[in-house]
N, C-alpha and C. Protein backbone atom coordinates (compact mmCIF):
# COMPACT_ATOMS: atom_id res chain seq x y z
N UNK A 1 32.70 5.25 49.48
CA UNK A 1 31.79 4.77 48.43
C UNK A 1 32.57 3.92 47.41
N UNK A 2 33.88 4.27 46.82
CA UNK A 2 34.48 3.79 46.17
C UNK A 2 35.35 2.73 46.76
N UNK A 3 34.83 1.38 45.96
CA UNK A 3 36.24 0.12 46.58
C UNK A 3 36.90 -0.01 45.90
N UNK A 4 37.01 0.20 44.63
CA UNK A 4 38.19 -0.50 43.73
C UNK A 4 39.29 1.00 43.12
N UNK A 5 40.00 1.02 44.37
CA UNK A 5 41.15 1.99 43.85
C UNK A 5 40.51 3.81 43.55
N UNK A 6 39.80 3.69 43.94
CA UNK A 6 39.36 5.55 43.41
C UNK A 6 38.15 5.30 42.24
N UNK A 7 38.43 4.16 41.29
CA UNK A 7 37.46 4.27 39.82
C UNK A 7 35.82 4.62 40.50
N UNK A 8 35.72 5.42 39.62
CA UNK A 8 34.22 5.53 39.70
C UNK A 8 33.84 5.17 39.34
N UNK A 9 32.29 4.49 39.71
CA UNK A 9 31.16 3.58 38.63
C UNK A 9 30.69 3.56 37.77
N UNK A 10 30.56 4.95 37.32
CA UNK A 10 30.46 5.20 35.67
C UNK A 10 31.08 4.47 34.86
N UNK A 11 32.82 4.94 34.90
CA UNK A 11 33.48 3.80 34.27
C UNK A 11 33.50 2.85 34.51
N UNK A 12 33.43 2.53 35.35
CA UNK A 12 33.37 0.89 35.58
C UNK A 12 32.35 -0.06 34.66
N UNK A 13 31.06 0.89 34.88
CA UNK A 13 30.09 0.13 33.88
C UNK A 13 30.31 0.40 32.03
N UNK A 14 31.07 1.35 31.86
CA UNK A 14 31.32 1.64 30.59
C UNK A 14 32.47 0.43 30.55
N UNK A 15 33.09 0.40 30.61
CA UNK A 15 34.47 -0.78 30.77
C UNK A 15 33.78 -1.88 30.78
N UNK A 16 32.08 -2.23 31.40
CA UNK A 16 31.76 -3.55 31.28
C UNK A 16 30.78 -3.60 29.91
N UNK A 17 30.36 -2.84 29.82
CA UNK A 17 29.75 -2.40 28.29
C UNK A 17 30.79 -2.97 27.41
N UNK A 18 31.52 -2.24 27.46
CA UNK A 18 32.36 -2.51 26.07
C UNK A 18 32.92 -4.02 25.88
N UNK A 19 33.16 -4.43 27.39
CA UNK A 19 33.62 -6.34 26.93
C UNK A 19 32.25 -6.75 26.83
N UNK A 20 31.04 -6.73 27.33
CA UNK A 20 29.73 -7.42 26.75
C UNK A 20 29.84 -7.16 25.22
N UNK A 21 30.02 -5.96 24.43
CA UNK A 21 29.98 -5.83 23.01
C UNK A 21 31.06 -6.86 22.69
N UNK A 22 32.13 -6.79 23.05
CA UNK A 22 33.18 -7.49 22.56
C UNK A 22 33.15 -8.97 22.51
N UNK A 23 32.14 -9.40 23.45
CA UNK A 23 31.78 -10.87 23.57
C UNK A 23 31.08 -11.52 22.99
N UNK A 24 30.22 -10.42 22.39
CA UNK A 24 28.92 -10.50 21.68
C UNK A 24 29.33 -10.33 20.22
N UNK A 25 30.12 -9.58 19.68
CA UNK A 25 30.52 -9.74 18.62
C UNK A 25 31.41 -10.68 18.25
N UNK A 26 31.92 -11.57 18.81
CA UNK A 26 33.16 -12.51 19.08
C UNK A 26 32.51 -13.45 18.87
N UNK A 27 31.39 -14.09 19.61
CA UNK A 27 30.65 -15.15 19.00
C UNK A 27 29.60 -14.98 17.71
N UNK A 28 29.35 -14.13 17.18
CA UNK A 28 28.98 -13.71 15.86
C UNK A 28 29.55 -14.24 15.15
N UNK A 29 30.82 -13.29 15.28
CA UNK A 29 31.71 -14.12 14.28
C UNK A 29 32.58 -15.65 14.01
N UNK A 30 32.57 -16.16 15.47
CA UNK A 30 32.98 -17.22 15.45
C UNK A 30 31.18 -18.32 14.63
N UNK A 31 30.25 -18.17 15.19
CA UNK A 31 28.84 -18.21 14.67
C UNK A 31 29.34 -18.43 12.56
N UNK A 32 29.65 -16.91 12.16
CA UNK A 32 29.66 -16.86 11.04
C UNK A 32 30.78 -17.79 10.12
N UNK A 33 31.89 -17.78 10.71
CA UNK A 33 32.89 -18.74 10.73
C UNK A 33 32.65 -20.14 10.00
N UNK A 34 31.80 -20.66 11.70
CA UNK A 34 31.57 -21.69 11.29
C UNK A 34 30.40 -22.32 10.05
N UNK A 35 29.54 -21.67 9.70
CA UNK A 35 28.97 -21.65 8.57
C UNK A 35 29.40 -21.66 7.77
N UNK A 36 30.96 -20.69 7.37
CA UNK A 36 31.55 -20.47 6.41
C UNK A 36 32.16 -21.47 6.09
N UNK A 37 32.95 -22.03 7.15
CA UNK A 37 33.81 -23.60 6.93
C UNK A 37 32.66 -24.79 6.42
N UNK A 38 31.41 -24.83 7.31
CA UNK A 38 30.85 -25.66 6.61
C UNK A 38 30.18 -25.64 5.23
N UNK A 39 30.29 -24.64 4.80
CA UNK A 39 29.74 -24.28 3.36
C UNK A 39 31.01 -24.71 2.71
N UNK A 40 32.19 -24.09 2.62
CA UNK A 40 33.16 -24.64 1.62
C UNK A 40 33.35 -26.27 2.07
N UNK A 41 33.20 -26.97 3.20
CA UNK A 41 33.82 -28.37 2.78
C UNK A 41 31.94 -28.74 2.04
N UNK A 42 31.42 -28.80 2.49
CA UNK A 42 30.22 -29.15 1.51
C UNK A 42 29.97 -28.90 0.42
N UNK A 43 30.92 -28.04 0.21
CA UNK A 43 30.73 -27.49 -1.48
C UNK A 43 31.85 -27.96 -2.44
């Protein structure tokens, strides 16, 4: 049942959970960033 080394699928999908959050919060902030830069040179 298992192909990748023994891991079970549980973790596996928890391990992909956590980089979707991480990706998702990453462009947030890059998102917020850039607002921020464009507010101070416009200002």
């Amino acid at each position: 049942m298992c192909a990748l080394g023994g891991i079970p699928p549980i973790q596996h999908q928890e391990i992909w959970l956590v980089y979707l959050m991480v990706l998702r919060v990453f462009r947030i902030n890059a998102r917020i960033s850039k607002n921020y830069e464009l507010r101070i040179g416009n200002g």
